[in-house]
PDB file of N, CA and C in Angstrom:
ATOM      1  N   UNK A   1       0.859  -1.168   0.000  1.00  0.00           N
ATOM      2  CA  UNK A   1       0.000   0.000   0.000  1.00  0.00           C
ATOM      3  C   UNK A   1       0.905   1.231   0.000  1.00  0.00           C
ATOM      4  N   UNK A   2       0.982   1.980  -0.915  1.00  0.00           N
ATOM      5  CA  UNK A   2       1.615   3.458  -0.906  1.00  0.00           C
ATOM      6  C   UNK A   2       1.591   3.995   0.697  1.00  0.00           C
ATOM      7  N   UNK A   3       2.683   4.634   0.724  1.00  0.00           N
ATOM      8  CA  UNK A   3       2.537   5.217   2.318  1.00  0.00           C
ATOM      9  C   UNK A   3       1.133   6.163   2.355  1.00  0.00           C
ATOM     10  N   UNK A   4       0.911   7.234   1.358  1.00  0.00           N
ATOM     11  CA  UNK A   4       0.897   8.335   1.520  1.00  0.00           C
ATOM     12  C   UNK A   4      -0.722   7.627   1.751  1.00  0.00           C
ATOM     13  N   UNK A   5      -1.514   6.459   1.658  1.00  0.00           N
ATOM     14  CA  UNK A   5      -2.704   5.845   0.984  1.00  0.00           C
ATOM     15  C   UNK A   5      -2.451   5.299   3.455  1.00  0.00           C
ATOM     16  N   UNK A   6      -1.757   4.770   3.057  1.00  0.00           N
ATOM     17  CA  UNK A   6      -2.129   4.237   4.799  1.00  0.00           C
ATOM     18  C   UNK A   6      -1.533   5.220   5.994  1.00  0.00           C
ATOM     19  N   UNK A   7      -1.062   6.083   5.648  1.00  0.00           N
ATOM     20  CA  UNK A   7      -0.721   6.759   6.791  1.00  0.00           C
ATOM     21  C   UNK A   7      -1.604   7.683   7.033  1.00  0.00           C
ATOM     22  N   UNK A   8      -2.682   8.610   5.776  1.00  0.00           N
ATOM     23  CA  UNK A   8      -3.727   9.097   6.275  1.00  0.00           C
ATOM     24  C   UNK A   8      -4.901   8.202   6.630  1.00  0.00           C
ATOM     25  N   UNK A   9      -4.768   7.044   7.211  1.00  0.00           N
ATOM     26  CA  UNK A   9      -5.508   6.187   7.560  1.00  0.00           C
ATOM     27  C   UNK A   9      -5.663   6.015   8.833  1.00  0.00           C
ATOM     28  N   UNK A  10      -6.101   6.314  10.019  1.00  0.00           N
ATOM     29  CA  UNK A  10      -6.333   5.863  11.205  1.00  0.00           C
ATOM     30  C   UNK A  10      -6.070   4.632  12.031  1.00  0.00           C
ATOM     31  N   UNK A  11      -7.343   4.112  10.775  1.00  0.00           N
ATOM     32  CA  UNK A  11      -7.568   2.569  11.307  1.00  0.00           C
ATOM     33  C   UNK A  11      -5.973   1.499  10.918  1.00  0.00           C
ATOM     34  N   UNK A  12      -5.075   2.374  10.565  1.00  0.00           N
ATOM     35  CA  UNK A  12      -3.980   1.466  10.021  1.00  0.00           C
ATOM     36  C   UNK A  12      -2.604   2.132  10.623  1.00  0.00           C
ATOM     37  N   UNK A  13      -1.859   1.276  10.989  1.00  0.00           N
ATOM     38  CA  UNK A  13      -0.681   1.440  11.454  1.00  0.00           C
ATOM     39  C   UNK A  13       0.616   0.888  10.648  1.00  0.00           C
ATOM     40  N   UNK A  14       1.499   1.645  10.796  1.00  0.00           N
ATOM     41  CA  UNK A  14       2.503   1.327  10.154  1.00  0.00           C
ATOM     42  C   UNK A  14       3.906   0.375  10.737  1.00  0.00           C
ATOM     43  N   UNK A  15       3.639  -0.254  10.258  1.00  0.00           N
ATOM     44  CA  UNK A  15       4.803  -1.205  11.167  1.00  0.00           C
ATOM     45  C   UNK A  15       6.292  -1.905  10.671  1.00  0.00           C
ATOM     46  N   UNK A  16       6.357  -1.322   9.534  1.00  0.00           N
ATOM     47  CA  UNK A  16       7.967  -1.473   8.892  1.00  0.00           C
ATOM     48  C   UNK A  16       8.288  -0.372   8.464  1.00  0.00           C
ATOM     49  N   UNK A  17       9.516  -0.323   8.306  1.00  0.00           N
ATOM     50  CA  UNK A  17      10.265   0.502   7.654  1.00  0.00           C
ATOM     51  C   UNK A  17       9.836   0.924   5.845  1.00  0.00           C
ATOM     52  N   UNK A  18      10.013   2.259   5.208  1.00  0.00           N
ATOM     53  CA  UNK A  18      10.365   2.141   3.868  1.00  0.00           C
ATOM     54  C   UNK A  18      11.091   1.401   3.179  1.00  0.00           C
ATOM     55  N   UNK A  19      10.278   0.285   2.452  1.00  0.00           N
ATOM     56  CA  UNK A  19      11.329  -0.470   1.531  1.00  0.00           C
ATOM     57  C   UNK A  19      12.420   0.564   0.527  1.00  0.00           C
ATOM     58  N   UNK A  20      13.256   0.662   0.602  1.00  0.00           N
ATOM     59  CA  UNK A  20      13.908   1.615  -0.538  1.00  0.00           C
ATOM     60  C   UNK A  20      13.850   1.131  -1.357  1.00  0.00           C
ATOM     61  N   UNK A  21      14.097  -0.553  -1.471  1.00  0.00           N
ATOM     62  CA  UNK A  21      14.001  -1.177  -3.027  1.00  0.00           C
ATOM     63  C   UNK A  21      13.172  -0.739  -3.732  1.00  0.00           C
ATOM     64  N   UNK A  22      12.112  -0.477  -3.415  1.00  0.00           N
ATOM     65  CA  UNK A  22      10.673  -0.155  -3.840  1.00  0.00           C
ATOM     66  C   UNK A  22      10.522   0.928  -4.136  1.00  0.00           C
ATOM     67  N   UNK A  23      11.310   2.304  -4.095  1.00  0.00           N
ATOM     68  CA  UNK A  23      11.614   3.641  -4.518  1.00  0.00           C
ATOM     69  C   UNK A  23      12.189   3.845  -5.597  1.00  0.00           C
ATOM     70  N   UNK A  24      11.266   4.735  -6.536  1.00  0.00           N
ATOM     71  CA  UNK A  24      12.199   4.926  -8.090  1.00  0.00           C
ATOM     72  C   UNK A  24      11.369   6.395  -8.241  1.00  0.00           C
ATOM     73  N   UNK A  25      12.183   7.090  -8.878  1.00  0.00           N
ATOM     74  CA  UNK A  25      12.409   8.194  -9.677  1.00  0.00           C
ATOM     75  C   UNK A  25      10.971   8.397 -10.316  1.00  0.00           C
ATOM     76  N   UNK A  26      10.307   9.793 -10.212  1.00  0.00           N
ATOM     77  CA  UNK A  26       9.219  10.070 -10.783  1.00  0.00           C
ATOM     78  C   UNK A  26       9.386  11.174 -11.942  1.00  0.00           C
ATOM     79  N   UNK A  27       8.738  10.834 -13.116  1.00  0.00           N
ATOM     80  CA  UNK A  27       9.262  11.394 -14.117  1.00  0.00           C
ATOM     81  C   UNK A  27       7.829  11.871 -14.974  1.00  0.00           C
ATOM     82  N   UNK A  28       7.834  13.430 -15.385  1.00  0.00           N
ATOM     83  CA  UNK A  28       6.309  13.466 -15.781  1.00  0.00           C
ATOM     84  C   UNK A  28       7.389  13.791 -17.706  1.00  0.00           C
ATOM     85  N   UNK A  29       5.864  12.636 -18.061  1.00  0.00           N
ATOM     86  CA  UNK A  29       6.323  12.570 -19.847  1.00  0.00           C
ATOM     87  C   UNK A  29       5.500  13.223 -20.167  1.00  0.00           C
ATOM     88  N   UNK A  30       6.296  13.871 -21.490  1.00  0.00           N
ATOM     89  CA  UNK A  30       5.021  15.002 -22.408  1.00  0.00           C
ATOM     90  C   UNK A  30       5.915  14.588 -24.172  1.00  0.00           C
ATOM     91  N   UNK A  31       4.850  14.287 -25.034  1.00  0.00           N
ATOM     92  CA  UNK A  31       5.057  14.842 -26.339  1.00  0.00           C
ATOM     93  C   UNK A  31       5.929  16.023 -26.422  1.00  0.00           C
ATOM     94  N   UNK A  32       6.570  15.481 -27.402  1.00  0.00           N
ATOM     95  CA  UNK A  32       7.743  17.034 -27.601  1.00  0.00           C
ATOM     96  C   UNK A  32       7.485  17.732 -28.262  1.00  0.00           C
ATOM     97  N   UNK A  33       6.177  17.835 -28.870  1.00  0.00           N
ATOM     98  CA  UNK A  33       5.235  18.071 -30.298  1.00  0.00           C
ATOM     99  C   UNK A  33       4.381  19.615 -29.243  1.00  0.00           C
ATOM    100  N   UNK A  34       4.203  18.815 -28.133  1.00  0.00           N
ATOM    101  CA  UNK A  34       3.228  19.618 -26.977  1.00  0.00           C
ATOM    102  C   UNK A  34       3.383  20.082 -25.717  1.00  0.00           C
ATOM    103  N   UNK A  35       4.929  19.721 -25.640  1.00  0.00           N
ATOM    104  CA  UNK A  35       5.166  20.374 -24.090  1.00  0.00           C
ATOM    105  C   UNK A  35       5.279  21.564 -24.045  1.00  0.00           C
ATOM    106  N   UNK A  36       5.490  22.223 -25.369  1.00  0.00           N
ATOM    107  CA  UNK A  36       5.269  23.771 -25.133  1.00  0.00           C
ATOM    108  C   UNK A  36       4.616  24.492 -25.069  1.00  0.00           C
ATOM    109  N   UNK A  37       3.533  24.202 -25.707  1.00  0.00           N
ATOM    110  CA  UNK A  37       2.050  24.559 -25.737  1.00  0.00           C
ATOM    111  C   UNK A  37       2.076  25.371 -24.440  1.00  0.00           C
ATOM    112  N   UNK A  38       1.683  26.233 -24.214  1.00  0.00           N
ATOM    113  CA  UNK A  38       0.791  26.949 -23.226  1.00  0.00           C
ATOM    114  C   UNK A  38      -0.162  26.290 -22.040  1.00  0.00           C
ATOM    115  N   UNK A  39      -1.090  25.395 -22.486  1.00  0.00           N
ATOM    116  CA  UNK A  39      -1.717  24.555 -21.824  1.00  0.00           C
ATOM    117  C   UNK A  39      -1.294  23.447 -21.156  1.00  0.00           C
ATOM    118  N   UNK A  40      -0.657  22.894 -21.929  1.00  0.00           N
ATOM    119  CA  UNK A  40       0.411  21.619 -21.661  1.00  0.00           C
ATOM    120  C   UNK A  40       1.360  21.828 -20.459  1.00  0.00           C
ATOM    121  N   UNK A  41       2.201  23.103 -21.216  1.00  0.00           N
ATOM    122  CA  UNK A  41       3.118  23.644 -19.955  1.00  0.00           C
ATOM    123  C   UNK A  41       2.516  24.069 -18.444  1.00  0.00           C
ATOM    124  N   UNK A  42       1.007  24.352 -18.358  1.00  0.00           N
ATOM    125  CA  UNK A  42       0.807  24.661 -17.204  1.00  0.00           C
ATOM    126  C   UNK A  42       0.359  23.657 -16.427  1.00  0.00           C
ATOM    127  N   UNK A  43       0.148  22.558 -16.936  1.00  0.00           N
ATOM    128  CA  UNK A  43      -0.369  21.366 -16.255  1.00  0.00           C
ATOM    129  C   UNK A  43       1.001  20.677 -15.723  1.00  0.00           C
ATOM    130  N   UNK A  44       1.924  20.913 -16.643  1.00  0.00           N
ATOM    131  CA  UNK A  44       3.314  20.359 -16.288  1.00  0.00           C
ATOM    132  C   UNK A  44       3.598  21.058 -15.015  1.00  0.00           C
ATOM    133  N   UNK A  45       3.994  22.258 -15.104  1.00  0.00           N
ATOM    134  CA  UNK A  45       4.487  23.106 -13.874  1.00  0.00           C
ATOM    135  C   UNK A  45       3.762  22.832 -12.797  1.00  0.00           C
ATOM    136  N   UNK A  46       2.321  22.968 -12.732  1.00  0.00           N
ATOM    137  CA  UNK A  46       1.311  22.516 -11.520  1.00  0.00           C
ATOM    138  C   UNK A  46       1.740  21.296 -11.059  1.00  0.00           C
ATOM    139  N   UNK A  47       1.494  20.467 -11.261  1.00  0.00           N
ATOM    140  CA  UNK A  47       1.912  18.843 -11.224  1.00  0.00           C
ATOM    141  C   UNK A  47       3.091  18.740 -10.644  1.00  0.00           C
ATOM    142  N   UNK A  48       4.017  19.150 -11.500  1.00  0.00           N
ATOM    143  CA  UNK A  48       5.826  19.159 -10.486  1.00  0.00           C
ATOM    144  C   UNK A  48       5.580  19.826  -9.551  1.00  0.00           C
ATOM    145  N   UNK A  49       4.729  20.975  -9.242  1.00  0.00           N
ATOM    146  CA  UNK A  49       4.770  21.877  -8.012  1.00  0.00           C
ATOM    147  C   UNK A  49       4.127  21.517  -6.717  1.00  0.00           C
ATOM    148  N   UNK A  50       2.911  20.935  -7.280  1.00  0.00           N
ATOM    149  CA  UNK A  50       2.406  19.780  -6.231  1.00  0.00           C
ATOM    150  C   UNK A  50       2.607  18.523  -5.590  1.00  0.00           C
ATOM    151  N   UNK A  51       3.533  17.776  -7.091  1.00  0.00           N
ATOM    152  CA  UNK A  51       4.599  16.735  -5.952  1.00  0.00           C
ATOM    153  C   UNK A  51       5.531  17.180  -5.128  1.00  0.00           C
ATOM    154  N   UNK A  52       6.285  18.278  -5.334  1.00  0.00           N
ATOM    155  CA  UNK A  52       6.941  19.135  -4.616  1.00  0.00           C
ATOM    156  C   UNK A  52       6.664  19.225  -3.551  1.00  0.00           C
ATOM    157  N   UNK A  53       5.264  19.861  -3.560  1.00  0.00           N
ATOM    158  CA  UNK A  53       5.380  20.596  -1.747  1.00  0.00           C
ATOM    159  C   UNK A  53       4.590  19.194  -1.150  1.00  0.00           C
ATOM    160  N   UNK A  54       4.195  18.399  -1.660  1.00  0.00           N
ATOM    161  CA  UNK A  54       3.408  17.006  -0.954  1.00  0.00           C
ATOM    162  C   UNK A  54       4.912  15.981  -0.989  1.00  0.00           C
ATOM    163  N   UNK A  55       6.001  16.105  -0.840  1.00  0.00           N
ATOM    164  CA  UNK A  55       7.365  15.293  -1.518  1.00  0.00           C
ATOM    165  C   UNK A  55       7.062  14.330   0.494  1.00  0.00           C
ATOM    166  N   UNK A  56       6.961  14.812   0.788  1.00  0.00           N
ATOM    167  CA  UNK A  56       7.161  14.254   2.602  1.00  0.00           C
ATOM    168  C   UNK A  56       6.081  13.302   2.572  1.00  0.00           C
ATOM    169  N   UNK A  57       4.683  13.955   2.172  1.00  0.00           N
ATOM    170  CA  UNK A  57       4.165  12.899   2.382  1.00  0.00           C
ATOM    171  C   UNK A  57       4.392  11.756   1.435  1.00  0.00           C
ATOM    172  N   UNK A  58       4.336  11.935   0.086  1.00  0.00           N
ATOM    173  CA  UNK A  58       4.363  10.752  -0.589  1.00  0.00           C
ATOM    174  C   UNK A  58       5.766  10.177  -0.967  1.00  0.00           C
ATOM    175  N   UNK A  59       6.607  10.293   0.214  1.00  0.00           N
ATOM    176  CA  UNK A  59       7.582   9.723   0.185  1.00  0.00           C
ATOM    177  C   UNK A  59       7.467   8.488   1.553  1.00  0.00           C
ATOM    178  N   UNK A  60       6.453   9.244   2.539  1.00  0.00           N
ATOM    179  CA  UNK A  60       6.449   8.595   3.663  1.00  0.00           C
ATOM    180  C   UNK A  60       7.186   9.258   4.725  1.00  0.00           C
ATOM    181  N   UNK A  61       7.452  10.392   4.407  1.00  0.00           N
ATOM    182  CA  UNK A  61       8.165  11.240   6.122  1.00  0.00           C
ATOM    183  C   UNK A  61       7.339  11.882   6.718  1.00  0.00           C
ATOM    184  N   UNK A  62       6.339  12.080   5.991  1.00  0.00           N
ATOM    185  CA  UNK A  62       5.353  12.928   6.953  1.00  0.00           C
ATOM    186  C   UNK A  62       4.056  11.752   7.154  1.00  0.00           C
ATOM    187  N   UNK A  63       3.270  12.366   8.180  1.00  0.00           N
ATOM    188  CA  UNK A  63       2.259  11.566   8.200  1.00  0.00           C
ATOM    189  C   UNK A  63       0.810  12.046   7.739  1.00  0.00           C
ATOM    190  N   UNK A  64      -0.133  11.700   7.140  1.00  0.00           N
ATOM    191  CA  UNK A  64      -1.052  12.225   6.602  1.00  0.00           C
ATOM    192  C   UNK A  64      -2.622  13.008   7.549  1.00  0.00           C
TER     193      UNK A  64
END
């Protein structure tokens, strides 16, 4: 279960550690035809900006 999915959970406790194995690199893909677009680009920027400031929780350092 994703941390970020059981730690705002109550009824659930966490009882191991972060697997690191289980950690990989998040990467947002865009057409190269359309990442410049205006529209495109702002969904991009939003998106990186919001994993950004949520990076604790959905990494699992913070708790939800």
């Amino acid at each position: 279960m994703p941390v970020h999915a059981g730690d705002s959970n109550a009824a659930l406790e966490r009882v191991g550690d972060i697997v690191d194995e289980l950690s990989h690199p998040l990467f947002i893909i865009a057409n190269d035809d359309d990442r410049h677009r205006p529209e495109v680009r702002m969904v991009i920027e939003r998106l990186a900006a919001l994993i950004k400031a949520n990076s604790g929780l959905l990494c699992g350092e913070t708790g939800g």
